[in-house]
PDB file of N, CA and C in Angstrom:
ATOM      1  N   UNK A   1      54.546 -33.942 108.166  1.00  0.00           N
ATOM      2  CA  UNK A   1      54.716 -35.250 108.746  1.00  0.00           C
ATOM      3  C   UNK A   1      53.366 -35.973 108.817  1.00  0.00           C
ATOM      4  N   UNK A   2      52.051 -35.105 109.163  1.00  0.00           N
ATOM      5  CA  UNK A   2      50.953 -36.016 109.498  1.00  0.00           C
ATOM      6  C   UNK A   2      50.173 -36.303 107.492  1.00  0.00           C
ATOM      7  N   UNK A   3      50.749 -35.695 107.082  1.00  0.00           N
ATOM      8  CA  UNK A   3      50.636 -35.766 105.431  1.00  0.00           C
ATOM      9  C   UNK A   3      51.415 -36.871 104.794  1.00  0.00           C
ATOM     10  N   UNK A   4      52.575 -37.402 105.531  1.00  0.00           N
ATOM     11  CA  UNK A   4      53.295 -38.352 105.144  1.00  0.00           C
ATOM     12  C   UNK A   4      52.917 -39.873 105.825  1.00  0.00           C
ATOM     13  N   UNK A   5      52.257 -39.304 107.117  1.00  0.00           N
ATOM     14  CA  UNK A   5      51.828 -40.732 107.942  1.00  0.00           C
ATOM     15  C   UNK A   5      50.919 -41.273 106.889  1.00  0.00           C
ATOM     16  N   UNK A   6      49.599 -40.255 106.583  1.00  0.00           N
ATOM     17  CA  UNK A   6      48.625 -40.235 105.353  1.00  0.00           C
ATOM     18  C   UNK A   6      48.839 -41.106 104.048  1.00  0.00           C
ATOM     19  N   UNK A   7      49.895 -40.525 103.559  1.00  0.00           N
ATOM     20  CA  UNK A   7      49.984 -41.300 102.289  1.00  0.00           C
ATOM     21  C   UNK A   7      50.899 -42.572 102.535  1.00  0.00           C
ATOM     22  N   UNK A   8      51.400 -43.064 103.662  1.00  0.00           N
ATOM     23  CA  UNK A   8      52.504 -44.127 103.560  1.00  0.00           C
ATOM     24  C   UNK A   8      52.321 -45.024 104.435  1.00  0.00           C
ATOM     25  N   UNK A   9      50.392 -44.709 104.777  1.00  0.00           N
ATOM     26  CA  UNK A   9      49.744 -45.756 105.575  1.00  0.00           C
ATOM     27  C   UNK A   9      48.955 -46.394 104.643  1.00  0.00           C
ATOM     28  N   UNK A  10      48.770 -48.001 105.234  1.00  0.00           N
ATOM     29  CA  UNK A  10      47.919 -48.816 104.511  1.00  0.00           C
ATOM     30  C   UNK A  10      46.592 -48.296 104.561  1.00  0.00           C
ATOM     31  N   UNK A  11      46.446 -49.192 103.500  1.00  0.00           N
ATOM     32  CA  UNK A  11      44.511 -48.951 103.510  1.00  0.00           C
ATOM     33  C   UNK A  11      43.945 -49.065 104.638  1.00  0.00           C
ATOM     34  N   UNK A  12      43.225 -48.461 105.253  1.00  0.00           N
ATOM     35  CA  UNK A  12      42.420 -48.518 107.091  1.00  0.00           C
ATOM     36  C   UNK A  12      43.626 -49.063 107.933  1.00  0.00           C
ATOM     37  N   UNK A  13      44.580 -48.452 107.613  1.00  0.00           N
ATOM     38  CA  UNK A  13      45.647 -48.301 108.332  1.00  0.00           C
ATOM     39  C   UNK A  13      45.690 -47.020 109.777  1.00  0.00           C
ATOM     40  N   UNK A  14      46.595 -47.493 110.674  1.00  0.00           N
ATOM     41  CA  UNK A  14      46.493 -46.193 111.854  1.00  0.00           C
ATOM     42  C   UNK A  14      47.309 -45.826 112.153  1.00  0.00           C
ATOM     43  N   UNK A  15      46.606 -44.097 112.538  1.00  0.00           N
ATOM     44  CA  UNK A  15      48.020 -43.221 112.970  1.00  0.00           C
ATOM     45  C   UNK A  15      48.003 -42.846 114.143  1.00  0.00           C
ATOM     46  N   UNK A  16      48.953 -42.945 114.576  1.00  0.00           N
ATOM     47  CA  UNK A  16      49.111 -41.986 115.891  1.00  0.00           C
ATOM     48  C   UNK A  16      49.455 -40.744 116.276  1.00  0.00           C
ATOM     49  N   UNK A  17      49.144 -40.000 116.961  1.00  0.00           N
ATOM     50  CA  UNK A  17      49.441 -38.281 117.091  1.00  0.00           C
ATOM     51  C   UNK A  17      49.858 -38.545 118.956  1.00  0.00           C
ATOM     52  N   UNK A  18      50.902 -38.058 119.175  1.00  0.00           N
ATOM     53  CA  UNK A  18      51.072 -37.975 120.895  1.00  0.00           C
ATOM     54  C   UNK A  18      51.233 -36.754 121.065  1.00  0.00           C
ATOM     55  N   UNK A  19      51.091 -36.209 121.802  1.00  0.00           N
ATOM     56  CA  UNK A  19      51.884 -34.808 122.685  1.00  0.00           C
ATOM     57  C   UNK A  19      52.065 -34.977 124.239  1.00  0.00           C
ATOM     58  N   UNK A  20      53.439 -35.250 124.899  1.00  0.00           N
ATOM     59  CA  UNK A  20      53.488 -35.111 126.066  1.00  0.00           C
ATOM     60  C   UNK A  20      54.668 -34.076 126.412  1.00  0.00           C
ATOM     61  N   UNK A  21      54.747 -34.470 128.011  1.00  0.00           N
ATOM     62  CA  UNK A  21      55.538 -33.442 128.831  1.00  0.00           C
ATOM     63  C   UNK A  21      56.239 -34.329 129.859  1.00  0.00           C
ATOM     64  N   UNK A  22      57.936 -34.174 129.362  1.00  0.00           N
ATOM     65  CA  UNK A  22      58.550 -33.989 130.906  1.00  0.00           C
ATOM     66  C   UNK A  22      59.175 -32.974 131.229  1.00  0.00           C
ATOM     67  N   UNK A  23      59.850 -32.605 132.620  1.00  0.00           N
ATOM     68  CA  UNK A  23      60.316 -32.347 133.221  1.00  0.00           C
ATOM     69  C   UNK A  23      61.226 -31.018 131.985  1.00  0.00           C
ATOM     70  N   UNK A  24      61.845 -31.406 130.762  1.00  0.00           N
ATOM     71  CA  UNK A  24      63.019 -30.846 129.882  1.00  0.00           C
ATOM     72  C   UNK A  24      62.242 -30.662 129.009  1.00  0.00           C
ATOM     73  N   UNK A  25      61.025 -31.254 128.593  1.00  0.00           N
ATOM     74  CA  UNK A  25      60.957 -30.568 127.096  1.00  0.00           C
ATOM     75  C   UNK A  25      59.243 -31.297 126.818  1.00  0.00           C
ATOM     76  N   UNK A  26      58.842 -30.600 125.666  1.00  0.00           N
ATOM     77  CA  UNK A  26      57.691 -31.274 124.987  1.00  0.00           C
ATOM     78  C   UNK A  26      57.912 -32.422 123.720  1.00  0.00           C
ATOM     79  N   UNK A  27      57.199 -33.600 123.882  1.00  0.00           N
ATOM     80  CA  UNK A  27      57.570 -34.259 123.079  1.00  0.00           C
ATOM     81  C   UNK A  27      56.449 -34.595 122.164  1.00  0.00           C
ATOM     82  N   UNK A  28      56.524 -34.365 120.902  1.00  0.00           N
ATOM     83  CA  UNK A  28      55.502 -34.592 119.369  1.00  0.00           C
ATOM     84  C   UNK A  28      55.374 -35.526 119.090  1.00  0.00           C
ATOM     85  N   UNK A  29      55.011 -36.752 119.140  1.00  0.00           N
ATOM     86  CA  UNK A  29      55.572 -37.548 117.955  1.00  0.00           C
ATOM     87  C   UNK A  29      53.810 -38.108 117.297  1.00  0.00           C
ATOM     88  N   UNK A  30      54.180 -38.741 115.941  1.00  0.00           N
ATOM     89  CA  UNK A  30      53.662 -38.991 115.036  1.00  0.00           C
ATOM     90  C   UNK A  30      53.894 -40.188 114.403  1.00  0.00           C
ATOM     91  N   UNK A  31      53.445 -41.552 114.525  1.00  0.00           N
ATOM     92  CA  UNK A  31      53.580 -42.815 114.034  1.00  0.00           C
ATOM     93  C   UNK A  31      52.123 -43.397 113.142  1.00  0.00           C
ATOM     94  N   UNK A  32      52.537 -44.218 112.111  1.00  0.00           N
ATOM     95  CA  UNK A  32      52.165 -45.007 111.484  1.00  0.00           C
ATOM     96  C   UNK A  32      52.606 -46.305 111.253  1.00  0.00           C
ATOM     97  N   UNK A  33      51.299 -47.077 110.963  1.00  0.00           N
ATOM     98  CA  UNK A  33      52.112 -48.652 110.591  1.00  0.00           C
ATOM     99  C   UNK A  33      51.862 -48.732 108.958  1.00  0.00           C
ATOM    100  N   UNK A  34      52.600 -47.952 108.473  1.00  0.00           N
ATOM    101  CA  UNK A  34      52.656 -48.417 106.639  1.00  0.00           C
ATOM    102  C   UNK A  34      53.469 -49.378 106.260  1.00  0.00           C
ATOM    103  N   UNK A  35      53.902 -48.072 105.477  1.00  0.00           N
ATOM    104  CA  UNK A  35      55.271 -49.030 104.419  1.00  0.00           C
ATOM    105  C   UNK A  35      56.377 -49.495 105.155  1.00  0.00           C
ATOM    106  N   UNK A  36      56.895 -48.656 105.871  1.00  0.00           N
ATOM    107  CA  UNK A  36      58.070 -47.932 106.389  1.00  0.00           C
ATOM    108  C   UNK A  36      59.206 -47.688 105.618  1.00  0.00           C
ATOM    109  N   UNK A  37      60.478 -47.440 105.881  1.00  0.00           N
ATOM    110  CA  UNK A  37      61.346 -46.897 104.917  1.00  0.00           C
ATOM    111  C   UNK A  37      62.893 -47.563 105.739  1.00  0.00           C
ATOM    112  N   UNK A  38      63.540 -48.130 104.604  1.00  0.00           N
ATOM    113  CA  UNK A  38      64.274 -48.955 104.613  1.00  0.00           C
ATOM    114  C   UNK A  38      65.793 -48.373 105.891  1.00  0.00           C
ATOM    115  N   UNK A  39      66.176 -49.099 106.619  1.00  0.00           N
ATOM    116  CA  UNK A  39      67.377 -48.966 107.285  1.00  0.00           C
ATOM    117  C   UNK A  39      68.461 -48.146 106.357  1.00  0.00           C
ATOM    118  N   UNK A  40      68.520 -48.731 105.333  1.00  0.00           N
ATOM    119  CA  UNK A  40      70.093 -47.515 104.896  1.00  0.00           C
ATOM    120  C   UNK A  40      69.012 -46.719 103.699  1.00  0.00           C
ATOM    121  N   UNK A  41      68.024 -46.114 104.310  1.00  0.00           N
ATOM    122  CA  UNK A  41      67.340 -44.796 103.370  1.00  0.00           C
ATOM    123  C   UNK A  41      67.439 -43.852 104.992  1.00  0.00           C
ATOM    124  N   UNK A  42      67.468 -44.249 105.786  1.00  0.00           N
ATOM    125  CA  UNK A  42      67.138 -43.092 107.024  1.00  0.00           C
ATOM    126  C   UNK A  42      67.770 -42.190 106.637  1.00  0.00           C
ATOM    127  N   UNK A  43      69.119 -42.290 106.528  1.00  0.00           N
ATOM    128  CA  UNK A  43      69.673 -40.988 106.704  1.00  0.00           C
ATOM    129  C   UNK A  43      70.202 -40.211 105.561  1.00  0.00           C
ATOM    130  N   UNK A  44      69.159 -40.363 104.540  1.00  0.00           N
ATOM    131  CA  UNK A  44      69.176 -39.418 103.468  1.00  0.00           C
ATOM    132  C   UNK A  44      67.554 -38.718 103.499  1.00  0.00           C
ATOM    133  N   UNK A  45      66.549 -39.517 104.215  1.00  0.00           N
ATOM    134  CA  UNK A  45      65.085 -38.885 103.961  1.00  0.00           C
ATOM    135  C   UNK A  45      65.073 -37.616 104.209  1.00  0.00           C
ATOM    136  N   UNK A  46      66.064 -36.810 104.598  1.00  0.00           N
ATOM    137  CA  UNK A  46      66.001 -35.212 105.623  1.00  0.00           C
ATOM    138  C   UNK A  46      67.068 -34.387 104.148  1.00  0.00           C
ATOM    139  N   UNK A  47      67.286 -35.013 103.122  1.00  0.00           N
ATOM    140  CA  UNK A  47      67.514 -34.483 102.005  1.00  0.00           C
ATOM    141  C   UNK A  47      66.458 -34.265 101.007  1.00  0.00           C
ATOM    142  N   UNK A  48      66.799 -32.577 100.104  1.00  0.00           N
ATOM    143  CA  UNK A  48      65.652 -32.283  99.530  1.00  0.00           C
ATOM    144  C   UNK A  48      65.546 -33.395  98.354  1.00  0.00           C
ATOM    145  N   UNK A  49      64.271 -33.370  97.784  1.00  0.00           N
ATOM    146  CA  UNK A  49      64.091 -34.215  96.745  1.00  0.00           C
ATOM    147  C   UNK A  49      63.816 -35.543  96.507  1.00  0.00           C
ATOM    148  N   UNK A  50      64.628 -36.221  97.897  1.00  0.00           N
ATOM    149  CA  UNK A  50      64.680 -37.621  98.131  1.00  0.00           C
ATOM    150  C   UNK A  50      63.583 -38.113  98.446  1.00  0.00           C
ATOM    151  N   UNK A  51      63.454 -39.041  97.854  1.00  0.00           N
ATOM    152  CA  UNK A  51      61.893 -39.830  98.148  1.00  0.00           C
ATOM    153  C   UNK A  51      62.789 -41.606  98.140  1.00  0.00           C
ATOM    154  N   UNK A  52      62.269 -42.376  99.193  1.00  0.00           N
ATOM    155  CA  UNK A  52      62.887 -43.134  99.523  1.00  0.00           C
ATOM    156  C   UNK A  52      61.834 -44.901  98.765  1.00  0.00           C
ATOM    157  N   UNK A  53      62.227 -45.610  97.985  1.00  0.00           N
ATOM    158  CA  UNK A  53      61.491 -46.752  97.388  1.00  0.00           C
ATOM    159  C   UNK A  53      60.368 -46.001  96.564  1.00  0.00           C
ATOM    160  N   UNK A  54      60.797 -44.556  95.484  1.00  0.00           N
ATOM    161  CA  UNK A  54      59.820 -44.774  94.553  1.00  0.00           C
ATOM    162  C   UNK A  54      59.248 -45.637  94.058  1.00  0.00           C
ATOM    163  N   UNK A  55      60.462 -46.853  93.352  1.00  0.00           N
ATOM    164  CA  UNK A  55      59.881 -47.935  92.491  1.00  0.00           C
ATOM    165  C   UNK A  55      58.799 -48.876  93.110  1.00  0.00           C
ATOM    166  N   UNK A  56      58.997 -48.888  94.036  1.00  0.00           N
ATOM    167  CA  UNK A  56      57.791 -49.397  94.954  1.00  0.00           C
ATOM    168  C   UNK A  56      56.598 -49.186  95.225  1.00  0.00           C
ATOM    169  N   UNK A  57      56.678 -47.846  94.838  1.00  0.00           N
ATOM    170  CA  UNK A  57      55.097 -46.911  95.451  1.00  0.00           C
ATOM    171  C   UNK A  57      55.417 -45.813  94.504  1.00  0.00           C
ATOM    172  N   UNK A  58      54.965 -46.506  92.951  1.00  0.00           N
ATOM    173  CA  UNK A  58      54.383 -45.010  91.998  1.00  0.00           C
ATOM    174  C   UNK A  58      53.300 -44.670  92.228  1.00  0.00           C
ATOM    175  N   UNK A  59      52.461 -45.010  93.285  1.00  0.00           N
ATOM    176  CA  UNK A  59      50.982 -44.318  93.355  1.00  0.00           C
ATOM    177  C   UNK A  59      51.233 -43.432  94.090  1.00  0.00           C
ATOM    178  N   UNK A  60      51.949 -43.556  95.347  1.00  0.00           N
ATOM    179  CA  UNK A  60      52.105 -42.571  95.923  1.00  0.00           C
ATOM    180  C   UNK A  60      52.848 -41.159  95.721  1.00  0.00           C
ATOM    181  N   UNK A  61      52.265 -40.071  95.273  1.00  0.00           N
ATOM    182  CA  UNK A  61      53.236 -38.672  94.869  1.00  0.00           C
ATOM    183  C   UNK A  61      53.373 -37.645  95.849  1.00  0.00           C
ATOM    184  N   UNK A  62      54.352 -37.270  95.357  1.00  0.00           N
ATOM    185  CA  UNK A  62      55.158 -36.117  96.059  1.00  0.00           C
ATOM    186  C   UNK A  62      56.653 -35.788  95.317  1.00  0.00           C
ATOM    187  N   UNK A  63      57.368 -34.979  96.219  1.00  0.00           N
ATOM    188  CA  UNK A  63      58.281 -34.285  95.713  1.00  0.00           C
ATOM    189  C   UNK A  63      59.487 -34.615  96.231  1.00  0.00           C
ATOM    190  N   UNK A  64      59.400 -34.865  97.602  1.00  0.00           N
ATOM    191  CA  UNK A  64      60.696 -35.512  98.259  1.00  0.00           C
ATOM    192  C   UNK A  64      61.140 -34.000  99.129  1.00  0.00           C
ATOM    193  N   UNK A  65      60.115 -33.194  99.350  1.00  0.00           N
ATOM    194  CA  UNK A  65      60.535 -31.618 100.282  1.00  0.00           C
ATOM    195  C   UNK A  65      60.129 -31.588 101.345  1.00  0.00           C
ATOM    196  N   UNK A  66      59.072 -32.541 101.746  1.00  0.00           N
ATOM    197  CA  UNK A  66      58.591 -32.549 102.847  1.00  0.00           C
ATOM    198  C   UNK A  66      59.768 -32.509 104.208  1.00  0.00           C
ATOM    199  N   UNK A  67      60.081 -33.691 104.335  1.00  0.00           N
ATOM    200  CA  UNK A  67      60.654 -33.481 105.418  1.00  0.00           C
ATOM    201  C   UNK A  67      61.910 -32.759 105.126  1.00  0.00           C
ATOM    202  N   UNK A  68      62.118 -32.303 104.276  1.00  0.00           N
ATOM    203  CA  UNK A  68      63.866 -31.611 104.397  1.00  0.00           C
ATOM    204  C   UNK A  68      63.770 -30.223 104.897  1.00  0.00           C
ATOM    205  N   UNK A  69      62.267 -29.580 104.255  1.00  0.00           N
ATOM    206  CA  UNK A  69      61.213 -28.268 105.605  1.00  0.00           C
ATOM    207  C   UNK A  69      61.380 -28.359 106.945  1.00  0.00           C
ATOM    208  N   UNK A  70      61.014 -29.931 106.772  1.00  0.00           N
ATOM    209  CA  UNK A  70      61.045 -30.116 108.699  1.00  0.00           C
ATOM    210  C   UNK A  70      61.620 -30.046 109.518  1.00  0.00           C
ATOM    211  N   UNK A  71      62.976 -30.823 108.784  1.00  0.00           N
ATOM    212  CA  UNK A  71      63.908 -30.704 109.114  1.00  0.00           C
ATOM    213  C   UNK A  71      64.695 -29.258 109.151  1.00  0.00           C
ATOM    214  N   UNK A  72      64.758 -28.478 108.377  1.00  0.00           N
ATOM    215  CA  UNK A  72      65.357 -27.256 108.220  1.00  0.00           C
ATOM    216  C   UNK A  72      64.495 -26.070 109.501  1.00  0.00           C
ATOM    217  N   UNK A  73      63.664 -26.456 109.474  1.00  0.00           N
ATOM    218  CA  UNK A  73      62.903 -25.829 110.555  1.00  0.00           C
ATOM    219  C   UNK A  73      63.136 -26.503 111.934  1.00  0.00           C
ATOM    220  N   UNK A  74      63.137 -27.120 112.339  1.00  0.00           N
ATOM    221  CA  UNK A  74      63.623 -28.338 113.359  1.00  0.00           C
ATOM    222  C   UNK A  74      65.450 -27.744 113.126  1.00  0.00           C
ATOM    223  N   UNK A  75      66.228 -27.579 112.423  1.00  0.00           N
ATOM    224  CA  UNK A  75      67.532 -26.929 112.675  1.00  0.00           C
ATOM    225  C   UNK A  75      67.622 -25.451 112.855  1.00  0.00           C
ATOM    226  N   UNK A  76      66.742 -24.335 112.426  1.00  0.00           N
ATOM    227  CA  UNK A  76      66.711 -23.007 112.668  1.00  0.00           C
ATOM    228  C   UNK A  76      65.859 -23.052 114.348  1.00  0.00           C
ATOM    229  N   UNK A  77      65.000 -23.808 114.729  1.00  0.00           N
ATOM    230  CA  UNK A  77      64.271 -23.625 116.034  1.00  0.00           C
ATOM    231  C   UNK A  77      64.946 -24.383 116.985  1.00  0.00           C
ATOM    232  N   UNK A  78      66.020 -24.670 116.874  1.00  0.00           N
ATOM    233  CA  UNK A  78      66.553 -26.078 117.384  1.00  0.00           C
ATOM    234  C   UNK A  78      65.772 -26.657 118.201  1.00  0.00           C
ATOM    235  N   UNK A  79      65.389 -27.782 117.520  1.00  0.00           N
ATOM    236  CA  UNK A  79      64.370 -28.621 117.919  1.00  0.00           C
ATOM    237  C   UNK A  79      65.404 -30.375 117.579  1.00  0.00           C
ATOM    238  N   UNK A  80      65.346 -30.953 118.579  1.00  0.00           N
ATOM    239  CA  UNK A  80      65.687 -31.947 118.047  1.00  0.00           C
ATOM    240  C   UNK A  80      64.517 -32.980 117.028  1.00  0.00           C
ATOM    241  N   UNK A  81      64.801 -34.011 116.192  1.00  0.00           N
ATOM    242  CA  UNK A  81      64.085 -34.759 115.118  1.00  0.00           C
ATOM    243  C   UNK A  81      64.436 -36.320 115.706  1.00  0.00           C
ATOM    244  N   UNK A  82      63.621 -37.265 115.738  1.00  0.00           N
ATOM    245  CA  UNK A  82      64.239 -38.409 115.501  1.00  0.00           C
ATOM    246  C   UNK A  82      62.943 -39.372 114.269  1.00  0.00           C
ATOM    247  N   UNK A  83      63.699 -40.265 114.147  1.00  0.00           N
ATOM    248  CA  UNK A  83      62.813 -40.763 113.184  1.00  0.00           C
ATOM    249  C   UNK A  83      63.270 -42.439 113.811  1.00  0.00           C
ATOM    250  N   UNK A  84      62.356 -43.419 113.992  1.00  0.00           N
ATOM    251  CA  UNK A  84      62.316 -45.113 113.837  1.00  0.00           C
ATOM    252  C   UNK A  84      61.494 -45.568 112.834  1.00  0.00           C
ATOM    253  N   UNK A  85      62.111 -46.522 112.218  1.00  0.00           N
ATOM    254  CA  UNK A  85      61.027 -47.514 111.118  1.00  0.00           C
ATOM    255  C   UNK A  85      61.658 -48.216 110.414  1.00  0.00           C
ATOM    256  N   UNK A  86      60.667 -49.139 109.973  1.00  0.00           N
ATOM    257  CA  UNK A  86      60.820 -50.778 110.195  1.00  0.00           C
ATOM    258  C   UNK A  86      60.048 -51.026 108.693  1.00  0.00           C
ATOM    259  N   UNK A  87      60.585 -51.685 108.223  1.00  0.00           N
ATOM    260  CA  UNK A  87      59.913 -51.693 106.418  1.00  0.00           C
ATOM    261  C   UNK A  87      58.743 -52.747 106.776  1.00  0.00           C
ATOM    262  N   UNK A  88      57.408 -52.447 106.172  1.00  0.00           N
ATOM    263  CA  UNK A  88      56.238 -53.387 106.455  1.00  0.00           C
ATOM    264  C   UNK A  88      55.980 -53.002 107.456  1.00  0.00           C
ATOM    265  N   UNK A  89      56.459 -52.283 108.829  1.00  0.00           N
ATOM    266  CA  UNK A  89      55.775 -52.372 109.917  1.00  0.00           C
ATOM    267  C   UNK A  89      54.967 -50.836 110.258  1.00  0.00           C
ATOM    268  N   UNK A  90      56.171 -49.533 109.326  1.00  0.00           N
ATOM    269  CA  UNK A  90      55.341 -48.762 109.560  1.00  0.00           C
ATOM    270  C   UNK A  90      56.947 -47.450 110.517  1.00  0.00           C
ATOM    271  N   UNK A  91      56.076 -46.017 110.630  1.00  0.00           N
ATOM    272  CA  UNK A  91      57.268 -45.154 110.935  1.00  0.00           C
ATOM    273  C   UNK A  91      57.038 -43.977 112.062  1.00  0.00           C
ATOM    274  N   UNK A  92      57.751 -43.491 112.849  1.00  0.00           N
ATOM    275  CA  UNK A  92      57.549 -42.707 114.245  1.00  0.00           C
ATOM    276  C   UNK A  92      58.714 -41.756 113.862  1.00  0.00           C
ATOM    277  N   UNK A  93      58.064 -40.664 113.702  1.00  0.00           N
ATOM    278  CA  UNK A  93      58.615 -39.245 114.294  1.00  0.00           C
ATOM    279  C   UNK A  93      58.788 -38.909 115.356  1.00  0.00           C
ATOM    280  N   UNK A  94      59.570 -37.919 116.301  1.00  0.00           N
ATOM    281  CA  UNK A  94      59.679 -37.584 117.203  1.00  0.00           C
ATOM    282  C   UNK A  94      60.198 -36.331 117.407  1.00  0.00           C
ATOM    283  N   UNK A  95      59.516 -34.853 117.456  1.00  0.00           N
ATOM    284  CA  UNK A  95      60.118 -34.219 117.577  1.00  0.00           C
ATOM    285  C   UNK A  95      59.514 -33.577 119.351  1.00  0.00           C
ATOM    286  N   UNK A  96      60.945 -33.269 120.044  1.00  0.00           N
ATOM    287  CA  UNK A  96      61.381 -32.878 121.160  1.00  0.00           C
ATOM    288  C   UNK A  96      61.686 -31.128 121.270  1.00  0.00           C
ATOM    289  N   UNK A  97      60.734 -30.616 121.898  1.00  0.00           N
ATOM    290  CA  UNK A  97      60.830 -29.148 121.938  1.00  0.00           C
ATOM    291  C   UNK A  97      61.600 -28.856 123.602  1.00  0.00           C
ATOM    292  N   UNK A  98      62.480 -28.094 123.052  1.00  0.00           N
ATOM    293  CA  UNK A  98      63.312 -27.778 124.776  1.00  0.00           C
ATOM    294  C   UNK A  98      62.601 -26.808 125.939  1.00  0.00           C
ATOM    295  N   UNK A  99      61.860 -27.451 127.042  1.00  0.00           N
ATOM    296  CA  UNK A  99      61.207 -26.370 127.521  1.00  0.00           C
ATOM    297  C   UNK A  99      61.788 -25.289 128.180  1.00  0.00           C
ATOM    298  N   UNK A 100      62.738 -24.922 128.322  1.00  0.00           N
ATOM    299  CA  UNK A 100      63.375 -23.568 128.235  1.00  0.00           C
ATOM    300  C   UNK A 100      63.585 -22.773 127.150  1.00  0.00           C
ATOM    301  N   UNK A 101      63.016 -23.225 126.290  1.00  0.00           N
ATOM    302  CA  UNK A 101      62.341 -22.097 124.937  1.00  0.00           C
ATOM    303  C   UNK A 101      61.332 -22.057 124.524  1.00  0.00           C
ATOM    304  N   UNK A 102      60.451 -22.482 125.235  1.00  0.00           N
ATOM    305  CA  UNK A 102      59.014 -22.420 125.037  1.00  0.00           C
ATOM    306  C   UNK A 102      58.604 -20.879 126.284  1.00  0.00           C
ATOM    307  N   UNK A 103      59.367 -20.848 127.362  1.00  0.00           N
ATOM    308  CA  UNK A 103      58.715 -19.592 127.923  1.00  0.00           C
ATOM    309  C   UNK A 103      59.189 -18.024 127.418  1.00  0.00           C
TER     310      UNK A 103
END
């Protein structure tokens, strides 16, 4: 994910890294203001292979495995995932660890 903020941020573009805590769980998240990735691509990006507006961004490479790892790992640890983003404005991860499986 912080490999994807990387390549799908603008030039002197910024990222964000959070880690907090409530009460239920730890929360990750990871935002950038890039490209972002289109409203009806969300819910295929967590498929292998898929890479969302190649034609848009042949500079940018990869494989399209990244997050479908993350995801697959995020479903064996059950971890919940969320993802927001906004095309031009940029994209936020969120992953939520349950703190009754952290002890």
């Amino acid at each position: 994910m912080i490999s994807n903020a990387i390549k799908y941020s603008n030039p002197n573009g910024e990222i964000a890294i959070e880690l907090g805590k409530t009460n239920d769980e730890v929360i990750f998240s990871i935002a950038d203001n890039g490209v972002g990735i289109a409203k009806n691509d969300l819910d295929k990006i967590f498929n292998s292979f898929y890479r969302s507006d190649v034609s848009n961004h042949p500079e940018i490479k990869g494989t399209g495995l990244g997050l479908s790892i993350v995801k697959r790992l995020c479903d064996l640890l059950k971890l919940e995932i969320a993802v927001e983003s906004n095309l031009n404005q940029g994209t936020k991860f969120v992953l939520s660890f349950p703190l009754a499986k952290l002890k």
